[in-house]
N, C-alpha and C. Protein backbone atom coordinates (compact mmCIF):
# COMPACT_ATOMS: atom_id res chain seq x y z
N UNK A 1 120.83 76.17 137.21
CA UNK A 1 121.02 75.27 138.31
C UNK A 1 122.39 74.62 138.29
N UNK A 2 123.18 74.48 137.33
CA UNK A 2 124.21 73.51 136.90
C UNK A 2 125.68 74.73 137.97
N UNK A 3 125.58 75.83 138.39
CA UNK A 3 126.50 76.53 139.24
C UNK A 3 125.76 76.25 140.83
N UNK A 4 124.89 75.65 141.06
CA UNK A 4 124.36 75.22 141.98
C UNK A 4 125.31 74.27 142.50
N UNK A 5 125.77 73.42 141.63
CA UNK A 5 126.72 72.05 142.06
C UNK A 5 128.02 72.68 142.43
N UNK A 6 128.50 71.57 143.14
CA UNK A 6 129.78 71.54 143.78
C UNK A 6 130.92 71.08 142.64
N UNK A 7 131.85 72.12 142.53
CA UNK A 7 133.04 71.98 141.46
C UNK A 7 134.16 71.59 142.35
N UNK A 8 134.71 70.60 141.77
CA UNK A 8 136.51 70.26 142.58
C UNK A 8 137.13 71.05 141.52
N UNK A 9 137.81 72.30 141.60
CA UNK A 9 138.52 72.85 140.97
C UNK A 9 139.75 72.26 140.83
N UNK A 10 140.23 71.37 141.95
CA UNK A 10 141.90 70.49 142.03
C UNK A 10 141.29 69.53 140.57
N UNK A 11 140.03 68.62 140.63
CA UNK A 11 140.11 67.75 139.72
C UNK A 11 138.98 67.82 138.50
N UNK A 12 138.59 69.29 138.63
CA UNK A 12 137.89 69.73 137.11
C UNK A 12 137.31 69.14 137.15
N UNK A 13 135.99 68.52 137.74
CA UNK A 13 134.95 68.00 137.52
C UNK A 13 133.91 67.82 138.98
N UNK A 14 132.73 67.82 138.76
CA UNK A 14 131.35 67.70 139.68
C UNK A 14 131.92 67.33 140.48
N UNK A 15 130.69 67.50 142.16
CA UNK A 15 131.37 66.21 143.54
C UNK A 15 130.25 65.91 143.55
N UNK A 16 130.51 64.40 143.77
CA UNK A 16 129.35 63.83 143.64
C UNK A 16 129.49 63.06 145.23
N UNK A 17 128.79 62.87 145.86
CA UNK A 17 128.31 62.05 147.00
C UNK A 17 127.66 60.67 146.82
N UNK A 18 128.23 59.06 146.22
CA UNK A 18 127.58 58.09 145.88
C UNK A 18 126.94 58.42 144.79
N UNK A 19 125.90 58.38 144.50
CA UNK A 19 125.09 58.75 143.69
C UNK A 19 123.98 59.62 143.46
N UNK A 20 124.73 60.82 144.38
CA UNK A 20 124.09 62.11 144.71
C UNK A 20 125.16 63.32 144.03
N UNK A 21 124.54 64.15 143.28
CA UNK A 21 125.52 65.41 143.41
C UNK A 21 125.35 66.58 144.40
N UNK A 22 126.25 67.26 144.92
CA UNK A 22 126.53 67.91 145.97
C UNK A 22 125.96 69.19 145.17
N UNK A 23 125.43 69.99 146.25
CA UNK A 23 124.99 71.59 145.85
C UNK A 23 125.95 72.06 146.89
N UNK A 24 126.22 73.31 146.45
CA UNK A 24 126.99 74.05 147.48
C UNK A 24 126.08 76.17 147.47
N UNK A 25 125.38 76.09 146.27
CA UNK A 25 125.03 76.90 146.18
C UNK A 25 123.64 77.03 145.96
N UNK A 26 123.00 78.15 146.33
CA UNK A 26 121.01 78.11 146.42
C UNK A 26 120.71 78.48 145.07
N UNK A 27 119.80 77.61 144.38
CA UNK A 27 118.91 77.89 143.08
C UNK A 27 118.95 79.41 142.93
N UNK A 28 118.39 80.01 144.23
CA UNK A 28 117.97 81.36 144.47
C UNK A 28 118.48 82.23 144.49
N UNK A 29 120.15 81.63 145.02
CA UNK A 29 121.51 82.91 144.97
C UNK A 29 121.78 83.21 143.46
N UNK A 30 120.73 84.37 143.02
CA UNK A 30 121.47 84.90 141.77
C UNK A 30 122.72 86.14 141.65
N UNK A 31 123.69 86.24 142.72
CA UNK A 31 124.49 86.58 143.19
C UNK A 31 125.76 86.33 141.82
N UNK A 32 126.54 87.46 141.67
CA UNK A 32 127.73 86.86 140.89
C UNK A 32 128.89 86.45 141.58
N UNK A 33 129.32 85.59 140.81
CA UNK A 33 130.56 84.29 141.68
C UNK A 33 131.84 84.67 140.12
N UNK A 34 132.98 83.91 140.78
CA UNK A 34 133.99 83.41 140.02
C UNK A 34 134.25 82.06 139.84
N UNK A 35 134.40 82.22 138.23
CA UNK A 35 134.57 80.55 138.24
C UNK A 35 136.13 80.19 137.32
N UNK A 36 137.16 79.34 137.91
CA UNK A 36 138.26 79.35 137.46
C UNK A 36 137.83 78.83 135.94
N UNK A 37 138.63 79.21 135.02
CA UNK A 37 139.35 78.95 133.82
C UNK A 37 140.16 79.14 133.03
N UNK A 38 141.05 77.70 133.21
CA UNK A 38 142.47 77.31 132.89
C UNK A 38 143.15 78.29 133.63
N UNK A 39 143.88 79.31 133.57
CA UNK A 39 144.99 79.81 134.57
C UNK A 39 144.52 81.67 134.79
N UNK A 40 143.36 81.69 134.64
CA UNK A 40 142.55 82.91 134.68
C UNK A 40 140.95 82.13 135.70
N UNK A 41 140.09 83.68 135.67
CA UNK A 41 138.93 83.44 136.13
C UNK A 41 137.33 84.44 135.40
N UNK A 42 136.58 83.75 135.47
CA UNK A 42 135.31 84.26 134.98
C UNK A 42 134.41 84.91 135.25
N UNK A 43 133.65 85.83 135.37
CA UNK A 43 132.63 86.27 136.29
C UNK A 43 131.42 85.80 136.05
N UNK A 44 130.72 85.51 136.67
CA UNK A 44 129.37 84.68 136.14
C UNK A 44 128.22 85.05 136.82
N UNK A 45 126.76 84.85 136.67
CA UNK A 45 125.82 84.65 137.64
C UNK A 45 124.33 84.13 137.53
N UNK A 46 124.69 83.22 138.09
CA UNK A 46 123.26 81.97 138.13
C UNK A 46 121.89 82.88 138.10
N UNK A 47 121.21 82.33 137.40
CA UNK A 47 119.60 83.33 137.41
C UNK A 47 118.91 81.85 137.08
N UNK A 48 117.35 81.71 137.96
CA UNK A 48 116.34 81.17 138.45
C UNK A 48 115.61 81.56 136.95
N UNK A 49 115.01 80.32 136.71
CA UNK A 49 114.53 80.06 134.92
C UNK A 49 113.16 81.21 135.42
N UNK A 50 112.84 81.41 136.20
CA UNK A 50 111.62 82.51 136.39
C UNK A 50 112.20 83.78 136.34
N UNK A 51 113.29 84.35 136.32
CA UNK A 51 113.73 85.57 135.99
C UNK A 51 114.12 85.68 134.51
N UNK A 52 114.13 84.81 133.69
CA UNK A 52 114.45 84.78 132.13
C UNK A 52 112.68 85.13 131.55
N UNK A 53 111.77 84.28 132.24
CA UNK A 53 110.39 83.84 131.97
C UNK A 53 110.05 85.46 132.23
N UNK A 54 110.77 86.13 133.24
CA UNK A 54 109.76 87.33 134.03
C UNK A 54 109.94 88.54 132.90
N UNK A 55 111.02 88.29 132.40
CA UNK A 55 112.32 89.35 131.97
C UNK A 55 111.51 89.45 130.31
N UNK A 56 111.32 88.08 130.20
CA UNK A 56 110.24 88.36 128.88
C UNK A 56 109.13 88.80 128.42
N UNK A 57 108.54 88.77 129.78
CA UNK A 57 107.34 88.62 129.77
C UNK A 57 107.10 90.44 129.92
N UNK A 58 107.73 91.06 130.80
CA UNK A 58 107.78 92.65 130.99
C UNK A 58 108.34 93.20 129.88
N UNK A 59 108.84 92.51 128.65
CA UNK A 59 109.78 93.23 127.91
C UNK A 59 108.18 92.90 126.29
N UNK A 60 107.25 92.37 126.95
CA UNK A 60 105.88 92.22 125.88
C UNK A 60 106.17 91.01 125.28
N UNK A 61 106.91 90.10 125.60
CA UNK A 61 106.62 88.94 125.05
C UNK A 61 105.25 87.63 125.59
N UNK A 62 104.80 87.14 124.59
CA UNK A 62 104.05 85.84 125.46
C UNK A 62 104.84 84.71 125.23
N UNK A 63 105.02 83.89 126.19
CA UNK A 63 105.65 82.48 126.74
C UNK A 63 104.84 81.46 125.75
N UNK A 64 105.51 80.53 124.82
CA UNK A 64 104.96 80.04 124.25
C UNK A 64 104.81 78.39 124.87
N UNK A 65 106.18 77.92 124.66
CA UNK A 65 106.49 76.99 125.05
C UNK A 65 108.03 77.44 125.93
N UNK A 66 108.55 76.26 126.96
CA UNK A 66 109.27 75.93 127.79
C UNK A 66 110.00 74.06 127.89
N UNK A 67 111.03 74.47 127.14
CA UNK A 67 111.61 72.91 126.95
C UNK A 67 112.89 72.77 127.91
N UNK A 68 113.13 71.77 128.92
CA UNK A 68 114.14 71.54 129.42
C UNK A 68 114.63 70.16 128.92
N UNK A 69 115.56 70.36 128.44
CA UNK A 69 116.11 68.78 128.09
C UNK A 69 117.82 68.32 128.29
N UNK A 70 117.64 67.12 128.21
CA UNK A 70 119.34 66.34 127.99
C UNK A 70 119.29 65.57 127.33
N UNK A 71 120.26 65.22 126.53
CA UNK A 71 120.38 63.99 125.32
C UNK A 71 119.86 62.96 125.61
N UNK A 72 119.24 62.11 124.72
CA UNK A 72 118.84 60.95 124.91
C UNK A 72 119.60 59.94 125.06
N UNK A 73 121.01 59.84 124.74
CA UNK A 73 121.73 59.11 125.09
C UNK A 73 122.02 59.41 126.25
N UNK A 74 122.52 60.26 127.15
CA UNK A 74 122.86 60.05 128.68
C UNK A 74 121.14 59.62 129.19
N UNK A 75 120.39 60.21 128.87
CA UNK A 75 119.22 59.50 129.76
C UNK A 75 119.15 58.41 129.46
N UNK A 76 119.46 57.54 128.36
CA UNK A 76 119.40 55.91 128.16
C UNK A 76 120.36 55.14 128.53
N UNK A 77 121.65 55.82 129.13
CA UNK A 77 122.98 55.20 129.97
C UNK A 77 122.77 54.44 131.36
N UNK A 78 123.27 53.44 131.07
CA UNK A 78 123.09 52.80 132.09
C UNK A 78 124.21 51.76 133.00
N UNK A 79 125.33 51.58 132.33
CA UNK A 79 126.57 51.15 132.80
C UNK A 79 127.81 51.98 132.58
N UNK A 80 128.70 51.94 133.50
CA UNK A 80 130.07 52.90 133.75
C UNK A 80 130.01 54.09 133.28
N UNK A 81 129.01 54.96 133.87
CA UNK A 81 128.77 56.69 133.36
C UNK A 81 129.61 57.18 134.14
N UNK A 82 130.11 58.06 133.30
CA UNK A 82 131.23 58.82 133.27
C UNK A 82 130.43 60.50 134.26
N UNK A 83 131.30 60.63 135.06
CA UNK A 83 130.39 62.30 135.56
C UNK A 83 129.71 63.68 134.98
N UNK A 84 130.06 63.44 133.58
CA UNK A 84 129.40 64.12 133.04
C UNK A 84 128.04 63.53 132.43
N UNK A 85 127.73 62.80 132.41
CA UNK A 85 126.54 61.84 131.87
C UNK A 85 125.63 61.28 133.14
N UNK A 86 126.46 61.46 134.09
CA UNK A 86 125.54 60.94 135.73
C UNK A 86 125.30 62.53 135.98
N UNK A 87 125.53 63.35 135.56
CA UNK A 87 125.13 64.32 135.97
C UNK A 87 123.25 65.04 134.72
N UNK A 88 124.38 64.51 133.42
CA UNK A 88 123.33 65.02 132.83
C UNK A 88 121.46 64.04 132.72
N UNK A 89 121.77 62.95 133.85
CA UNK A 89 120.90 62.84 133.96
C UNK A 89 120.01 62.93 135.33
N UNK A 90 120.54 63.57 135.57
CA UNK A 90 120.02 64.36 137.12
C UNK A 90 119.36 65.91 136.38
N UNK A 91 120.31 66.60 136.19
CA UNK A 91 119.80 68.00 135.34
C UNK A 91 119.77 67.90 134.19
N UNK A 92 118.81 68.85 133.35
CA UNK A 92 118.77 68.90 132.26
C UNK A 92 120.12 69.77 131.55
N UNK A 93 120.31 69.26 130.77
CA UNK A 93 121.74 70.03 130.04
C UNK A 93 121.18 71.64 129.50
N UNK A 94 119.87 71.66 128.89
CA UNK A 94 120.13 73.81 128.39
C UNK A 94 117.96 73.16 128.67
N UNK A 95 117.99 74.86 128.45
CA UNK A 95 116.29 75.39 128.38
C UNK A 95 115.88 76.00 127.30
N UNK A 96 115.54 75.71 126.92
CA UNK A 96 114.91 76.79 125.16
C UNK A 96 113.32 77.18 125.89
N UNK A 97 112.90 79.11 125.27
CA UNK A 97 112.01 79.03 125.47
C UNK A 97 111.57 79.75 124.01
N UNK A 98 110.40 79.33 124.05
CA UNK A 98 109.82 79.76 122.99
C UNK A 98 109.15 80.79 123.17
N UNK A 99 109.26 81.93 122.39
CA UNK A 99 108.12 83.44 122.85
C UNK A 99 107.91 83.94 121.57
N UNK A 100 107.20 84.29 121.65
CA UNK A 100 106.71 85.62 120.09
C UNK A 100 105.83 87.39 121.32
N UNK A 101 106.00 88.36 119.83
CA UNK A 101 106.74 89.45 120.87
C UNK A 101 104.62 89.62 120.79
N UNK A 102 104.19 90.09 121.76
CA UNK A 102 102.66 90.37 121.53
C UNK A 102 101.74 91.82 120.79
């Protein structure tokens, strides 16, 4: 979800709308994009946490557990957050899943 958001490439960091962050792109577009870095570019492509889940699951794994999280310190922030910390408490920062093979 985190290529979902809107990047200011002029100022290297999120756009945020007040206290909204901007999407510019669909959960769903698992489409590959470019993403600048430093004086080159990247190829990348967003995938929907149900295509990791699906991908395991056909390959004979069972789904054990499913953890989405962000530090406990940005979720306990509460004065002059910085955009990376107003963000990470909107989205979760990574997903761990847990599987064993069946």
């Amino acid at each position: 979800m985190n290529y979902c958001i809107a990047w200011s490439c002029d100022e290297r960091k999120d756009v945020f709308d007040g206290d909204k962050l901007v999407m510019t792109k669909s959960y769903f577009d698992e489409s590959y994009f470019k993403m600048p870095v430093h004086d080159s570019e990247i190829v990348l492509c967003n995938r929907k946490i149900s295509t990791y889940i699906n991908a395991l699951v056909k390959a004979g794994f069972v789904i054990e557990q499913l953890v989405e999280e962000s530090d406990r310190t940005s979720l306990e922030a509460v004065e002059d957050l910085d955009p990376k910390t107003r963000k990470a408490k909107m989205l979760p920062l990574s997903f761990c899943i847990k599987a064993r093979k069946s």
